[in-house]
C-alpha atoms as a PDB file:
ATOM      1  CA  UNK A   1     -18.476 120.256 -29.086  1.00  0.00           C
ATOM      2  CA  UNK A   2     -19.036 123.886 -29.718  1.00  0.00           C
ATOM      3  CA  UNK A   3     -22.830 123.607 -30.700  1.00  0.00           C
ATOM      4  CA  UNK A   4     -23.095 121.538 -27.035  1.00  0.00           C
ATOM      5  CA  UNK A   5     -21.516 124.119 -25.470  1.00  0.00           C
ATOM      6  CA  UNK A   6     -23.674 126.525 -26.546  1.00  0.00           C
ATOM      7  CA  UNK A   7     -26.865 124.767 -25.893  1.00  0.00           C
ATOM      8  CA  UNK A   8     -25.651 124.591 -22.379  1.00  0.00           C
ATOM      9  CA  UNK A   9     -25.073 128.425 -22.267  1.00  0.00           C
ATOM     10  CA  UNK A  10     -28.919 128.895 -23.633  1.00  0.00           C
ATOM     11  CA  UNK A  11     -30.366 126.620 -21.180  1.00  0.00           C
ATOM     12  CA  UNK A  12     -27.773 128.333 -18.163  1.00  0.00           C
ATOM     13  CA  UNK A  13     -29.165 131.497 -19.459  1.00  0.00           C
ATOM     14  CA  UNK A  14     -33.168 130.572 -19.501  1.00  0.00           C
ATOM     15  CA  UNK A  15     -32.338 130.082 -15.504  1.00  0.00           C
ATOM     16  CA  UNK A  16     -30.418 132.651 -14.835  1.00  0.00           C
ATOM     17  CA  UNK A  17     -33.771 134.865 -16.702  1.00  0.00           C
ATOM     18  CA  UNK A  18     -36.352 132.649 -14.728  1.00  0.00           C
ATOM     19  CA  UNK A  19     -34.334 133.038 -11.203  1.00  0.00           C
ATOM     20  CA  UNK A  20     -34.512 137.020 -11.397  1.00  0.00           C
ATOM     21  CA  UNK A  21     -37.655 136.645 -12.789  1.00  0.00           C
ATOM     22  CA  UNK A  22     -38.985 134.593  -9.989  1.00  0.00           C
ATOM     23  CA  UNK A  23     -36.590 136.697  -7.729  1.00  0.00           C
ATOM     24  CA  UNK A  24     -38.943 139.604  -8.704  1.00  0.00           C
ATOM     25  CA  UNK A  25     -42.169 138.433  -8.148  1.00  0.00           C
ATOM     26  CA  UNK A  26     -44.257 140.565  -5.250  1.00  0.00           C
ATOM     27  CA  UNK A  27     -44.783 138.616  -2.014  1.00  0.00           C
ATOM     28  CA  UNK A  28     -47.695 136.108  -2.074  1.00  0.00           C
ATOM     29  CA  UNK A  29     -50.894 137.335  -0.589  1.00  0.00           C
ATOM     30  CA  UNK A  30     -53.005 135.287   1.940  1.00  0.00           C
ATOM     31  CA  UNK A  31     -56.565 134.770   1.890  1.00  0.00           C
ATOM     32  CA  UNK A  32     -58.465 133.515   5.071  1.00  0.00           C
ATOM     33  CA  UNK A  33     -62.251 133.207   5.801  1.00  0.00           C
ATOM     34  CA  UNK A  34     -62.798 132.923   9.552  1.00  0.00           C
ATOM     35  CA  UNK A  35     -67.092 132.769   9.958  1.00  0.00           C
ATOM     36  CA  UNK A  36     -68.301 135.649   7.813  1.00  0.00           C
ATOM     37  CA  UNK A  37     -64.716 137.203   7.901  1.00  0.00           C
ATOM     38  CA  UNK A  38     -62.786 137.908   4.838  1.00  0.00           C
ATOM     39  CA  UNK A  39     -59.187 138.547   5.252  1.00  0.00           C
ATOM     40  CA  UNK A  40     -56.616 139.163   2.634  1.00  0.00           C
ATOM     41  CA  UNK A  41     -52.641 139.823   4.268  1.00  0.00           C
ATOM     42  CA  UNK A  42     -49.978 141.188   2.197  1.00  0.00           C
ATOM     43  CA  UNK A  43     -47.062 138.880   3.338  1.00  0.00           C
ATOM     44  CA  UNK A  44     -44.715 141.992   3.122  1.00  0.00           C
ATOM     45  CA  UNK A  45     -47.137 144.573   5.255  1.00  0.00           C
ATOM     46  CA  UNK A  46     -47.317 141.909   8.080  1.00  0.00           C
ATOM     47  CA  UNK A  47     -43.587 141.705   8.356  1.00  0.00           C
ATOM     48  CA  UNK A  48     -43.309 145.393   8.535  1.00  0.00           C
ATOM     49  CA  UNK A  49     -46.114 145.574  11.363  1.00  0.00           C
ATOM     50  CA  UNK A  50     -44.583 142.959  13.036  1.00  0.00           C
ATOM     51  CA  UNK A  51     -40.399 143.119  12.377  1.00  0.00           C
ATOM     52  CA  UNK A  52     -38.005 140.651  13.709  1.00  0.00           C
ATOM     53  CA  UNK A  53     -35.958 142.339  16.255  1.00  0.00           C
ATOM     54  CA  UNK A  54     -32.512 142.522  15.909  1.00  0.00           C
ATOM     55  CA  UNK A  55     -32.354 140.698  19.232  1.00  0.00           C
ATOM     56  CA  UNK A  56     -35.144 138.357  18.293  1.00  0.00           C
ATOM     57  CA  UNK A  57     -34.499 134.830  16.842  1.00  0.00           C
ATOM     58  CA  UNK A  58     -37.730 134.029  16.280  1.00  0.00           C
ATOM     59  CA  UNK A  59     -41.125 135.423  15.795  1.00  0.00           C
ATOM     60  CA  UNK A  60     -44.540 134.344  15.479  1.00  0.00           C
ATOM     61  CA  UNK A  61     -46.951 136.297  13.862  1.00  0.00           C
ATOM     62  CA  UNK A  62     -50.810 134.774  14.119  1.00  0.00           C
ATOM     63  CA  UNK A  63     -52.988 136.027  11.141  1.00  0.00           C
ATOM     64  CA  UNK A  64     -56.368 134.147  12.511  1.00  0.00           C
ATOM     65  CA  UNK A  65     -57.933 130.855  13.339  1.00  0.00           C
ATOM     66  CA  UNK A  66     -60.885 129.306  13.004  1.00  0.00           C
ATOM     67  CA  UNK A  67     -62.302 126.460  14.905  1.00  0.00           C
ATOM     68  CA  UNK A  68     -59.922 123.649  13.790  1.00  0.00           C
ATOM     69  CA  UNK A  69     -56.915 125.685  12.583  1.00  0.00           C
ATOM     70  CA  UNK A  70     -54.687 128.506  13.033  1.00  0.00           C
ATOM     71  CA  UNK A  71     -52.421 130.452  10.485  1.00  0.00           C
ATOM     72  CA  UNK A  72     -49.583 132.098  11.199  1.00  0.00           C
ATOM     73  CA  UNK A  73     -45.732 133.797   9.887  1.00  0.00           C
ATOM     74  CA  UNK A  74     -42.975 132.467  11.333  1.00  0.00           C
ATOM     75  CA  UNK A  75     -40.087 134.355  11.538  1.00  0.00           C
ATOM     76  CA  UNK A  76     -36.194 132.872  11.957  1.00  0.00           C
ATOM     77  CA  UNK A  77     -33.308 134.515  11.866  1.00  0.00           C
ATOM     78  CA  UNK A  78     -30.907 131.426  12.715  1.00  0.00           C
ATOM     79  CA  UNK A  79     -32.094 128.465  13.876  1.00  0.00           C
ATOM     80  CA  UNK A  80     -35.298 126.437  16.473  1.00  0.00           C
ATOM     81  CA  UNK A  81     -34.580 124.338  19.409  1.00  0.00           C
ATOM     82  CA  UNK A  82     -35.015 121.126  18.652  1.00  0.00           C
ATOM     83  CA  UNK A  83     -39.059 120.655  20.504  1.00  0.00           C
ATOM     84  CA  UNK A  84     -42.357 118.687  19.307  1.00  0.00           C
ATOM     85  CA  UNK A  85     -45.690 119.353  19.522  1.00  0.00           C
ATOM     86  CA  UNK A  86     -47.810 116.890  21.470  1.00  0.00           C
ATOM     87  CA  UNK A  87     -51.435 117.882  20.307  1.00  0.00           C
ATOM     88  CA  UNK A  88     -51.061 119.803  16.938  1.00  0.00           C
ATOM     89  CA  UNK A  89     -49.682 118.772  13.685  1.00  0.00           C
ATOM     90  CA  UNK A  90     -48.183 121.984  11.157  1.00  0.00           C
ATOM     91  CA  UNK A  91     -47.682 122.306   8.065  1.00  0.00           C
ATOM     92  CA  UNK A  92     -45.367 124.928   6.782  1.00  0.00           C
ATOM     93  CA  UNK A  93     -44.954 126.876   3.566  1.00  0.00           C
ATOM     94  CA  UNK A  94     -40.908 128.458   2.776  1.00  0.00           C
ATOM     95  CA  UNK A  95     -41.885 132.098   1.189  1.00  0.00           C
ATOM     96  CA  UNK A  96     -38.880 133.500   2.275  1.00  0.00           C
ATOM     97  CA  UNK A  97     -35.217 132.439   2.571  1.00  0.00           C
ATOM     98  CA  UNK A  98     -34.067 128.932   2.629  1.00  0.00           C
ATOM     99  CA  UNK A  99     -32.734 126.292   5.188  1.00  0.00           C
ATOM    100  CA  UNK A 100     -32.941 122.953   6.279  1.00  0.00           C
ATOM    101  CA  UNK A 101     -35.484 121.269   8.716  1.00  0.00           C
ATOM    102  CA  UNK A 102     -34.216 118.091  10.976  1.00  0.00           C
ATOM    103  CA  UNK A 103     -37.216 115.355  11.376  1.00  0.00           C
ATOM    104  CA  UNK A 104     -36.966 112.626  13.023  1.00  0.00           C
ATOM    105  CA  UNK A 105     -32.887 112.315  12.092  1.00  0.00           C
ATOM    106  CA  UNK A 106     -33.464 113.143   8.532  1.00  0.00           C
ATOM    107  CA  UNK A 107     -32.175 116.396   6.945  1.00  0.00           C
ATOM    108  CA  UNK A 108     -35.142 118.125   4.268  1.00  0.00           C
ATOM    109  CA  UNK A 109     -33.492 121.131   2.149  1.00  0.00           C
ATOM    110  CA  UNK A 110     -35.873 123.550   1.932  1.00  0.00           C
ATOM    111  CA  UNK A 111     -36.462 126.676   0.340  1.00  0.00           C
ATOM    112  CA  UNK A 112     -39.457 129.072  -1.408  1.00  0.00           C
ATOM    113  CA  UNK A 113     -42.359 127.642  -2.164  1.00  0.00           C
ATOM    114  CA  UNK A 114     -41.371 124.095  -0.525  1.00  0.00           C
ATOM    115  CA  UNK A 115     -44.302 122.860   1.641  1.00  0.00           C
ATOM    116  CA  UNK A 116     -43.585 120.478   4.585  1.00  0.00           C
ATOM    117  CA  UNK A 117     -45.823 118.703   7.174  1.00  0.00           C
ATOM    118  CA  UNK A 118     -44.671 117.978  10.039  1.00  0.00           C
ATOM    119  CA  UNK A 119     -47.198 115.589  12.493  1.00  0.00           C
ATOM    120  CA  UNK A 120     -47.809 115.832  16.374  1.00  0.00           C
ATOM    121  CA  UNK A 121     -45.426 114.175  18.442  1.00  0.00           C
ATOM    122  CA  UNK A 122     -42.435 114.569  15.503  1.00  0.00           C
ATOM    123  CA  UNK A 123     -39.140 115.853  17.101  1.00  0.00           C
ATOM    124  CA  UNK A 124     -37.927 118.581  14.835  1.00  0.00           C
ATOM    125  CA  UNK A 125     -36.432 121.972  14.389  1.00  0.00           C
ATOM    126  CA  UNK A 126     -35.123 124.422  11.433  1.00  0.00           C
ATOM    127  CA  UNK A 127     -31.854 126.096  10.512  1.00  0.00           C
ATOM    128  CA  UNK A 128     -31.843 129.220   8.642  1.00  0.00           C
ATOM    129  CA  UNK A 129     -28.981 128.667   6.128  1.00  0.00           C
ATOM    130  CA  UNK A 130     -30.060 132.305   4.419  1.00  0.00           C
ATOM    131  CA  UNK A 131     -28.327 135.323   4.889  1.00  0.00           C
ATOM    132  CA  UNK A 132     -31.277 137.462   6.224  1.00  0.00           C
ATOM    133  CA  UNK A 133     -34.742 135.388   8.244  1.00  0.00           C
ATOM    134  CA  UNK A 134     -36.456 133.256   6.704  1.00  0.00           C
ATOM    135  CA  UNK A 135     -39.985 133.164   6.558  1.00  0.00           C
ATOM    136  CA  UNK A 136     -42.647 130.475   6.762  1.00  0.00           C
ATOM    137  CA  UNK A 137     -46.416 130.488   6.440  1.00  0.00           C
ATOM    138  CA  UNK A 138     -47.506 128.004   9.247  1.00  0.00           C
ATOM    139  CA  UNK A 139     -51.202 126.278   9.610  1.00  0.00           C
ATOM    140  CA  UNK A 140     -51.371 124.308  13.000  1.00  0.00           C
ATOM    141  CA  UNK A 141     -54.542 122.234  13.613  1.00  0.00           C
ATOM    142  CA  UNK A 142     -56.285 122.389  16.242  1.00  0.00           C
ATOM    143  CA  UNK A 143     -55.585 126.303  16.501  1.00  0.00           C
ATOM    144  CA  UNK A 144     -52.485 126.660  17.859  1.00  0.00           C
ATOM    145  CA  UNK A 145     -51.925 128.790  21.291  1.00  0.00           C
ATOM    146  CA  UNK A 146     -48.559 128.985  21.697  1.00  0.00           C
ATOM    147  CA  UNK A 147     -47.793 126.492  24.499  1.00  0.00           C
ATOM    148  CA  UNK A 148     -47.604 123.126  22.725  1.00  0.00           C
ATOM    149  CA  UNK A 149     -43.960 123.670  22.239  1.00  0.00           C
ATOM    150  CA  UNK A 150     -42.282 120.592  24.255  1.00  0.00           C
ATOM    151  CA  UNK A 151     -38.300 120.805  24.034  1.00  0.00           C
ATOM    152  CA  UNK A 152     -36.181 117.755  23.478  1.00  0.00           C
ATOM    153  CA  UNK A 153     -32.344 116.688  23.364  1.00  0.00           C
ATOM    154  CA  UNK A 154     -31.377 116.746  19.929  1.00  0.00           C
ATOM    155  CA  UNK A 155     -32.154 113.165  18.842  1.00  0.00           C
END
């Protein structure tokens, strides 16, 4: 009993040294070609150029787009309206934060480094379950303009 005990201590330990490992790893950096432009973000810098208000719930932050897609950081500090997109499908990256996202009546935990895709004409929306915003690297294709955001009654 005692050697299974302590086998279960080592292996609680090797998490608890991977999770503030991971926990101190630098943001991830992004790395977009647009044409003959080279762009590499800092995650971190574009939050600080472009902060969530305090009286903001959410924020989108476009980083470029090229002819069939557009990349962006989302920003949420509680929760989306339920809403669909008619004519672009997403797919989202968790680098920040966790929460859950409702599609289509079905609940998907999410947190860092999860990757979800979410087609045109899916009803969904996300709930920050994190203490502080969490935030999402978003691709939309076609580029996304801000305006393909349809709300609906919560299914």
């Amino acid at each position: 009993m005692a050697i299974r005990s302590g086998r279960s201590n080592v292996r609680n330990l090797g998490f608890f040294v991977l999770s503030v490992f991971l926990g101190c790893t630098p943001a991830p950096r992004v790395f977009l070609q647009y044409g003959t432009q080279f762009k590499q973000d800092d995650i971190e810098k574009v939050m600080a150029e472009n902060p969530l208000a305090s009286t903001e719930n959410i924020k989108i932050t476009t980083l470029g787009q090229g002819q069939s897609v557009s990349h962006h950081i989302v920003q949420i500090r509680d929760r989306e309206k339920p809403h669909l997109h008619k004519d672009h499908d997403g797919t989202v990256a968790m680098i920040k934060g966790h929460g859950y996202l409702m599609m289509e009546n079905r609940r998907i935990d999410l947190s860092v480094g999860d990757i979800v895709y979410i087609s045109r004409g899916a009803v969904h929306y996300f709930v920050n379950t994190a203490s502080e915003p969490t935030v999402a690297f978003v691709v939309f294709s076609p580029p996304f303009d801000g305006k393909d955001t349809v709300p609906v009654e919560k299914p």
